[in-house]
Protein backbone atom coordinates (compact mmCIF):
# COMPACT_ATOMS: atom_id res chain seq x y z
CA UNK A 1 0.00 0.00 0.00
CA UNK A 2 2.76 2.20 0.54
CA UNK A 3 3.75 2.61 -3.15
CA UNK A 4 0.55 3.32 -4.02
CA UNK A 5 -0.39 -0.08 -6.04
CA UNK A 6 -3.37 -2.38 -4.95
CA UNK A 7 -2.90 -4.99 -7.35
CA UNK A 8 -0.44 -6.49 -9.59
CA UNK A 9 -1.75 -5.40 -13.51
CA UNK A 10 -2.44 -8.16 -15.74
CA UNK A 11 -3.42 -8.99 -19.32
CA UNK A 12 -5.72 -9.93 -21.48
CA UNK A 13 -6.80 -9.35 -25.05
CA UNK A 14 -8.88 -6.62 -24.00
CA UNK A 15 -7.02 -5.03 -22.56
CA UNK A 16 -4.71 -4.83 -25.53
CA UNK A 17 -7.94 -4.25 -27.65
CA UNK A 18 -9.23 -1.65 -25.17
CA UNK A 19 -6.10 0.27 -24.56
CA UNK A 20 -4.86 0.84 -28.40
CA UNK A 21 -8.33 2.01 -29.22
CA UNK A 22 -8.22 4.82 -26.40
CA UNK A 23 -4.88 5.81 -27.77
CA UNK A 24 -6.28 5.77 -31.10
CA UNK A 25 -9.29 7.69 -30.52
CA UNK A 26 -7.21 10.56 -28.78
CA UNK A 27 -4.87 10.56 -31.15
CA UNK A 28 -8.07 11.39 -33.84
CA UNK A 29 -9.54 13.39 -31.63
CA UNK A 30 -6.12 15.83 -31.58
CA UNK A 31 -5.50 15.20 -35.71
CA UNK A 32 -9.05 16.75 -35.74
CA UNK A 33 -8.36 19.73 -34.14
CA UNK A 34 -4.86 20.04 -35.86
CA UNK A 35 -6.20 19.67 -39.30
CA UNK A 36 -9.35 22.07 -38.28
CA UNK A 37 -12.13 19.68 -38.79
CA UNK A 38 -14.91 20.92 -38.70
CA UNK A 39 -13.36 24.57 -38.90
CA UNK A 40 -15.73 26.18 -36.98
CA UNK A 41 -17.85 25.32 -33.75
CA UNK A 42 -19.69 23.11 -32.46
CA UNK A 43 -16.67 20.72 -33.01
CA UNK A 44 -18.73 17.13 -32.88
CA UNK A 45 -15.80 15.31 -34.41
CA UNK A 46 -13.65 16.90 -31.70
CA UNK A 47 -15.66 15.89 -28.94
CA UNK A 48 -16.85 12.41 -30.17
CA UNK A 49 -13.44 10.94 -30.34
CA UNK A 50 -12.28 12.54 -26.86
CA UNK A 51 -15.22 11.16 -25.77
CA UNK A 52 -14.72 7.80 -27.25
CA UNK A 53 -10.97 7.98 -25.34
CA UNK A 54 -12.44 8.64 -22.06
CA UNK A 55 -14.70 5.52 -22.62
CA UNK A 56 -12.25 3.20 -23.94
CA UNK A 57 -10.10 4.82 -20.98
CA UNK A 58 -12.41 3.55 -18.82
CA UNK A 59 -12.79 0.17 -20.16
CA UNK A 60 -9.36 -0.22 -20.12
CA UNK A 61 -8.99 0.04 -16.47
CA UNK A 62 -11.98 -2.37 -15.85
CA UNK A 63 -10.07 -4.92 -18.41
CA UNK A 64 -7.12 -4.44 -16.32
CA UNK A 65 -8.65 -5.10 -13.06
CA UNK A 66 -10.09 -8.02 -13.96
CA UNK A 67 -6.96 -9.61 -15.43
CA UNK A 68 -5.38 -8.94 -12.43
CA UNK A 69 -2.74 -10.79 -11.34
CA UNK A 70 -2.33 -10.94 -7.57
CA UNK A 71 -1.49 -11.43 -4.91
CA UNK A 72 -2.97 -8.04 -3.58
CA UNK A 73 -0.45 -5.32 -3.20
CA UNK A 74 2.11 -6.63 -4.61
CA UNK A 75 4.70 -4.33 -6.47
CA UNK A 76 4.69 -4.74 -9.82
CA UNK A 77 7.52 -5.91 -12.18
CA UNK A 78 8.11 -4.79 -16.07
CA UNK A 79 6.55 -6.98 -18.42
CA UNK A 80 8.65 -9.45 -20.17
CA UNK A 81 9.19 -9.12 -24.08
CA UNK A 82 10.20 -6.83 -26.40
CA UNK A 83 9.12 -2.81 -26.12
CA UNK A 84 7.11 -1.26 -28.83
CA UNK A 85 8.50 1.21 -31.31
CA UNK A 86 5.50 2.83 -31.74
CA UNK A 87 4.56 3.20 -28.41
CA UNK A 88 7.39 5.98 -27.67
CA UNK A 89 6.92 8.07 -30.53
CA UNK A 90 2.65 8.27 -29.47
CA UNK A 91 4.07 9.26 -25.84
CA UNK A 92 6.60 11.70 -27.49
CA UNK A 93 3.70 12.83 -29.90
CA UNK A 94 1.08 13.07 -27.36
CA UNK A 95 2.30 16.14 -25.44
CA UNK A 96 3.27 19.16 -28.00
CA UNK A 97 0.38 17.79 -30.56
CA UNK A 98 -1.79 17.74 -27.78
CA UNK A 99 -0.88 21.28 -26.82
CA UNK A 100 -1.05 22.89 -30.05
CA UNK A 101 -4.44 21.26 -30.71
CA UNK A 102 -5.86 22.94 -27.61
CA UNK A 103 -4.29 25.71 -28.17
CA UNK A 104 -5.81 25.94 -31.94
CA UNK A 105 -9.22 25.48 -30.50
CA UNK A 106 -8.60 29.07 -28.75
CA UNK A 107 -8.77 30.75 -32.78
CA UNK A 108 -11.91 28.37 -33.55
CA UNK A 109 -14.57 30.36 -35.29
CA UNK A 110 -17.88 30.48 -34.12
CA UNK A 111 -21.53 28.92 -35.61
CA UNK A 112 -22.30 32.44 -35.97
CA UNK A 113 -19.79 34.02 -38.27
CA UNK A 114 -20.03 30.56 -40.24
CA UNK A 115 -23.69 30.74 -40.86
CA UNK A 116 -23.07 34.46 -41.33
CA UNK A 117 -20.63 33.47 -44.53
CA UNK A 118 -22.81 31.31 -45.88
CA UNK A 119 -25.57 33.59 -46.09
CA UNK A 120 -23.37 36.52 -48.08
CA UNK A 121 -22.15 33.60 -50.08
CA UNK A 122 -25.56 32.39 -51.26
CA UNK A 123 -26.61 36.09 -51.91
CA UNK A 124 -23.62 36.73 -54.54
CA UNK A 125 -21.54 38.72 -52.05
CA UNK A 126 -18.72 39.49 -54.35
CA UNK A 127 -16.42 42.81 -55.80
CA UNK A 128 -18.05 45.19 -57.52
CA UNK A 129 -17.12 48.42 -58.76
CA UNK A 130 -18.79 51.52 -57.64
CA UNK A 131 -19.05 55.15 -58.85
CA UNK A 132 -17.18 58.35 -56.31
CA UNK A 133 -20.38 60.65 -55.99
CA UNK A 134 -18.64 63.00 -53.52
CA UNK A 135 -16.41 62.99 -50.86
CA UNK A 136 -17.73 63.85 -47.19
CA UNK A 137 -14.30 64.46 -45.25
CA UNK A 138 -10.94 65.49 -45.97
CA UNK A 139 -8.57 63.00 -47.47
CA UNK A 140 -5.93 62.07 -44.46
CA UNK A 141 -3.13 60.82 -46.42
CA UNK A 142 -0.20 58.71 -44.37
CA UNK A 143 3.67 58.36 -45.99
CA UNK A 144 4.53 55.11 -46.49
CA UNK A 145 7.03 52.89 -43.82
CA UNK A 146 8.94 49.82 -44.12
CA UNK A 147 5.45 47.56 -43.06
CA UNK A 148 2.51 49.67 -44.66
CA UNK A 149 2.48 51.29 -48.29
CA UNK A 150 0.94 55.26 -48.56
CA UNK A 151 -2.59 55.33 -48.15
CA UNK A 152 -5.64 58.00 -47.60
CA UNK A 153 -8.31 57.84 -45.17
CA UNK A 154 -11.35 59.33 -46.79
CA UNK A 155 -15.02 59.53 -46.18
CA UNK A 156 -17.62 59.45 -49.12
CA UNK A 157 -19.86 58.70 -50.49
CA UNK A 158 -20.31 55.41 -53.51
CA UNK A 159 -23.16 55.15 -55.48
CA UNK A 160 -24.38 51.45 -55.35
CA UNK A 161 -26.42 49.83 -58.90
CA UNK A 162 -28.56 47.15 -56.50
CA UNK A 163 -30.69 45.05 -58.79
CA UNK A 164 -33.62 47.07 -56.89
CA UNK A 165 -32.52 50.24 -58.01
CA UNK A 166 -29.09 52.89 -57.46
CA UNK A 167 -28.59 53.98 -53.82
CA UNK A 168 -26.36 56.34 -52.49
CA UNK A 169 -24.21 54.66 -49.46
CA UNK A 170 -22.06 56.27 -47.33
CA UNK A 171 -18.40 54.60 -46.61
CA UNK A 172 -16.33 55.72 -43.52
CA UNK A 173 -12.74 56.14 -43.49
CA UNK A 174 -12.22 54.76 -47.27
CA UNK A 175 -8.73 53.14 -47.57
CA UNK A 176 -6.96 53.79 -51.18
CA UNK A 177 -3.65 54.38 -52.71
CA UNK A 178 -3.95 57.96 -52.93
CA UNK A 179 -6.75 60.72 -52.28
CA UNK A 180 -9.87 60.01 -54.27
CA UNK A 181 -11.91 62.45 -56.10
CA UNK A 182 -15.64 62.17 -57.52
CA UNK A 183 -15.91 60.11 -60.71
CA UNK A 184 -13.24 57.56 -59.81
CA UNK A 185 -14.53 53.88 -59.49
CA UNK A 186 -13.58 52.02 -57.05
CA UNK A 187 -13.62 48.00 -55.47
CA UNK A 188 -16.19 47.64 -53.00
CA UNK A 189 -18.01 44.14 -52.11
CA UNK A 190 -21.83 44.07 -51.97
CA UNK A 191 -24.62 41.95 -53.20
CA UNK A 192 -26.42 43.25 -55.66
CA UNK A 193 -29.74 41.49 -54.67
CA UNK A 194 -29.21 41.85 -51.15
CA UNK A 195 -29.05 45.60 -50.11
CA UNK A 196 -29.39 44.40 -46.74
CA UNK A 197 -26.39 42.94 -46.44
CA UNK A 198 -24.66 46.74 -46.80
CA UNK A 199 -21.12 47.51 -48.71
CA UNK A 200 -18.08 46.67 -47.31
CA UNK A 201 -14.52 46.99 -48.68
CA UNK A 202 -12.59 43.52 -47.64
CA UNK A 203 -13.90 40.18 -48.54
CA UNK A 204 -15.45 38.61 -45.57
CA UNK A 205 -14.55 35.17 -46.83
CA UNK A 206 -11.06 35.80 -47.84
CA UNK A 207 -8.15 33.24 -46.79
CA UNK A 208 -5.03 33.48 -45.10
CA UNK A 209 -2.49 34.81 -48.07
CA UNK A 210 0.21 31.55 -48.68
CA UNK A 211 3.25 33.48 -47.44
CA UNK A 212 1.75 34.52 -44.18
CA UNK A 213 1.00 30.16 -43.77
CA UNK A 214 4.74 29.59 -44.69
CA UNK A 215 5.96 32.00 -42.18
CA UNK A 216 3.69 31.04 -39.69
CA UNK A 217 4.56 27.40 -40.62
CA UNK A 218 8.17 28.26 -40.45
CA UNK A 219 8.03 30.26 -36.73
CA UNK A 220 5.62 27.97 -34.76
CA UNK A 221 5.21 24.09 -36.27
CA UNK A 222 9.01 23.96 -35.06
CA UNK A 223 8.52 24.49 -31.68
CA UNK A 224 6.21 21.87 -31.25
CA UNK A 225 8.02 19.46 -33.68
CA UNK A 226 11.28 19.49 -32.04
CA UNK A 227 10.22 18.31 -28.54
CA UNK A 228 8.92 15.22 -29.75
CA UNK A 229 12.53 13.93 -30.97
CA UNK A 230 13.39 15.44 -27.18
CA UNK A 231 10.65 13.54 -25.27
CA UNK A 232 11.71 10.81 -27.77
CA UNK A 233 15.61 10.39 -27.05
CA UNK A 234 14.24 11.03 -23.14
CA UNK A 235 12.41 8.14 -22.88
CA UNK A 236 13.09 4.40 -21.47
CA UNK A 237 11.59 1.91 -23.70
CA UNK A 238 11.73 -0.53 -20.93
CA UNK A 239 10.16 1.94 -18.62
CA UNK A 240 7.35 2.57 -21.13
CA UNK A 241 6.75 -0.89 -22.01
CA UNK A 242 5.54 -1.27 -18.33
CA UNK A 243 3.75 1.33 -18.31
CA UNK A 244 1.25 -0.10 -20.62
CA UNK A 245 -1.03 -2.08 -18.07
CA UNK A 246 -2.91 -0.14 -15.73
CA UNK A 247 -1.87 0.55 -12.79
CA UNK A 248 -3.86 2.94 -10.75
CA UNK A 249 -1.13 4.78 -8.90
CA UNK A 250 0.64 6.47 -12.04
CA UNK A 251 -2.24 6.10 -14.23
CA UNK A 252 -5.48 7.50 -12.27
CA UNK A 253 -4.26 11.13 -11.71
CA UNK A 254 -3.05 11.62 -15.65
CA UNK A 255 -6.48 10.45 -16.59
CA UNK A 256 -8.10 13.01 -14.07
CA UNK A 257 -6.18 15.69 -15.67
CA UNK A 258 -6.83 14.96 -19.11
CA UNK A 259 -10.49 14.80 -18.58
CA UNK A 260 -9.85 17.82 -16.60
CA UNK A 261 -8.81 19.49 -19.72
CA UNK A 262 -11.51 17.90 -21.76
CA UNK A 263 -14.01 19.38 -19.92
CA UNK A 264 -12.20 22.58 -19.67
CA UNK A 265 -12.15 22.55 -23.51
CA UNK A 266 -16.12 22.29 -24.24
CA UNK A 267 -16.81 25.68 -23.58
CA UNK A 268 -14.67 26.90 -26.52
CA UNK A 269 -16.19 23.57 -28.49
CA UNK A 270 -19.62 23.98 -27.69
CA UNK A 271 -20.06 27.59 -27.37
CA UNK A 272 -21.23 28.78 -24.31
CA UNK A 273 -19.59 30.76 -21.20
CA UNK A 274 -18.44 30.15 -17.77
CA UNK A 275 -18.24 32.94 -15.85
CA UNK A 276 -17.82 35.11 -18.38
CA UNK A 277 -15.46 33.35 -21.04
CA UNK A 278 -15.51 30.53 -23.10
CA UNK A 279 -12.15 30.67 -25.26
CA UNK A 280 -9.90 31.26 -21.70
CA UNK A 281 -10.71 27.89 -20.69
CA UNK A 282 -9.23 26.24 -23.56
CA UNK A 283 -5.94 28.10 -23.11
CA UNK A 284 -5.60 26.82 -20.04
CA UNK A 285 -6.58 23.18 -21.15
CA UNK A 286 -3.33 22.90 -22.46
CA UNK A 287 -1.61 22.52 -20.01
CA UNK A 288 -3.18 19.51 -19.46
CA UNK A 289 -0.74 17.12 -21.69
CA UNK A 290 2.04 18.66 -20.13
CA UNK A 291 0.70 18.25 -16.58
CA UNK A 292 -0.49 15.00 -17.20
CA UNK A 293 3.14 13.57 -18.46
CA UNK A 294 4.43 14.82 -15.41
CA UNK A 295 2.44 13.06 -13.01
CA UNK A 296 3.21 9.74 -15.10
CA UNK A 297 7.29 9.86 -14.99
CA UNK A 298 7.21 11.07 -11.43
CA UNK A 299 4.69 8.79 -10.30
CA UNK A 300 6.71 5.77 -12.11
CA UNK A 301 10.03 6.20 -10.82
CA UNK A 302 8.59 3.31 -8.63
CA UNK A 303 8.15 0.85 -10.92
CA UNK A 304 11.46 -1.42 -10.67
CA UNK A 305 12.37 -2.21 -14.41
């Protein structure tokens, strides 16, 4: 009792059968959110395979306990055979992949601004090109610096050719190259069967420009790449290989926390608020991979291999 074991883990097919396909439906669940599928909320995918972890999770431990080995309390020994390849690079894998895919969940979009899309999209929301009737304000024209090119600030006024008839619409604080003066035409998106849907001057359904993905791809994938060849090199194969029945000392507390973190992450994944937030909790979800791998190697330095 003192080292924290009640019973010597066994095994049995299912618990071979049980335990790969709780490491397989975690591992989907956190491809899922990597690869942004779905892209927006509610994230079903998401949740049904973390959900689907937690259950095999929990068969897994019921498999174990009834394979059990005994006599009760006895320490347990690493398993004879050879240790998996595979198995170190999922534990090495586990932690930053997990991380990033919690921390990915944070930029989720909502149901809202999806549905919102959709509806410009089905009304023709595209680039037209629109007459300068006047101008309302004074051009305010800034010099150009080493991130943004010269550009004017200018309200006026456009005069929109809706499919219902022309309308004169107002624009705010008009970006262009250089100070604009009645009669010039400029790009504006609106849909021309859809007045309600107003003018705007960006695409609302643009995408991320390719360069800004390379650079982004080039500044952050590494830092979540790189400690899974550390966690990697790090780890005893003979130390993991043990670790693969259930035992409830080491293996108990890193489920709590990971569930912890599940839960934390529904808010952001289901859309709706605690106390206020709903994206904050998934920031601090992940922490949970981290915290979770901790509690494992310091809980196993017990195990005799």
């Amino acid at each position: 009792m003192r080292d924290g074991y009640v019973y010597e883990p066994g095994r049995s097919r299912w618990t071979t059968a049980t335990g790969w396909l709780m490491v397989i439906s975690a591992l989907g669940a956190i491809g899922c959110a990597l690869a942004r599928f779905p892209p927006v909320a509610p994230l079903r995918a998401e949740l049904a395979l973390a959900g689907a972890a937690a259950f095999f999770a929990g068969c897994w431990a019921v498999a174990s306990y009834l394979a059990r080995l005994g006599p009760l309390e006895k320490r347990p020994t690493a398993e004879p055979g050879e240790p998996s390849r595979v198995l170190p690079w999922i534990f090495a894998a586990a932690v930053p992949l997990g991380t990033a895919a919690a921390l990915l969940l944070v930029l989720t979009g909502s149901s809202e601004h999806a549905r919102h899309l959709e509806q410009l999209e089905q009304a023709g929301y595209s680039s037209h090109e629109a007459v300068v009737v006047r101008l309302t304000g004074e051009p305010e024209c800034e010099p150009a610096t080493s991130d943004v090119p010269e550009h004017c600030s200018t309200d006026l006024v456009l005069r929109i050719p809706y499919d219902t008839g022309t309308q004169d619409v107002e624009m705010k604080a008009h970006r262009t190259r250089e100070a604009p003066e009645p009669g010039w035409e400029l790009t504006v998106y609106y849909a021309a069967g859809h007045p309600e849907f107003g003018v705007g001057t960006e695409s609302p359904t643009d995408q991320t420009p390719l360069w800004l993905l390379i650079v982004l791809a080039v500044a952050v994938v590494p830092w979540f790449i790189i400690p899974i060849f550390i966690v990697k090199s790090q780890t005893d194969p003979e130390r993991l290989h043990a670790l693969r029945r259930f035992r409830p000392g080491i293996h108990l507390p890193a489920l709590a926390i990971l569930l912890t973190g599940v839960v934390l992450l529904l808010p952001t994944a289901l859309e709706f608020e605690v106390a206020g937030f709903h994206r904050l909790p998934a920031a601090v979800a992940a922490l949970a991979p981290a915290l979770a791998m901790r509690s494992v190697v310091r809980r196993s330095r017990r195990l005799r291999t």
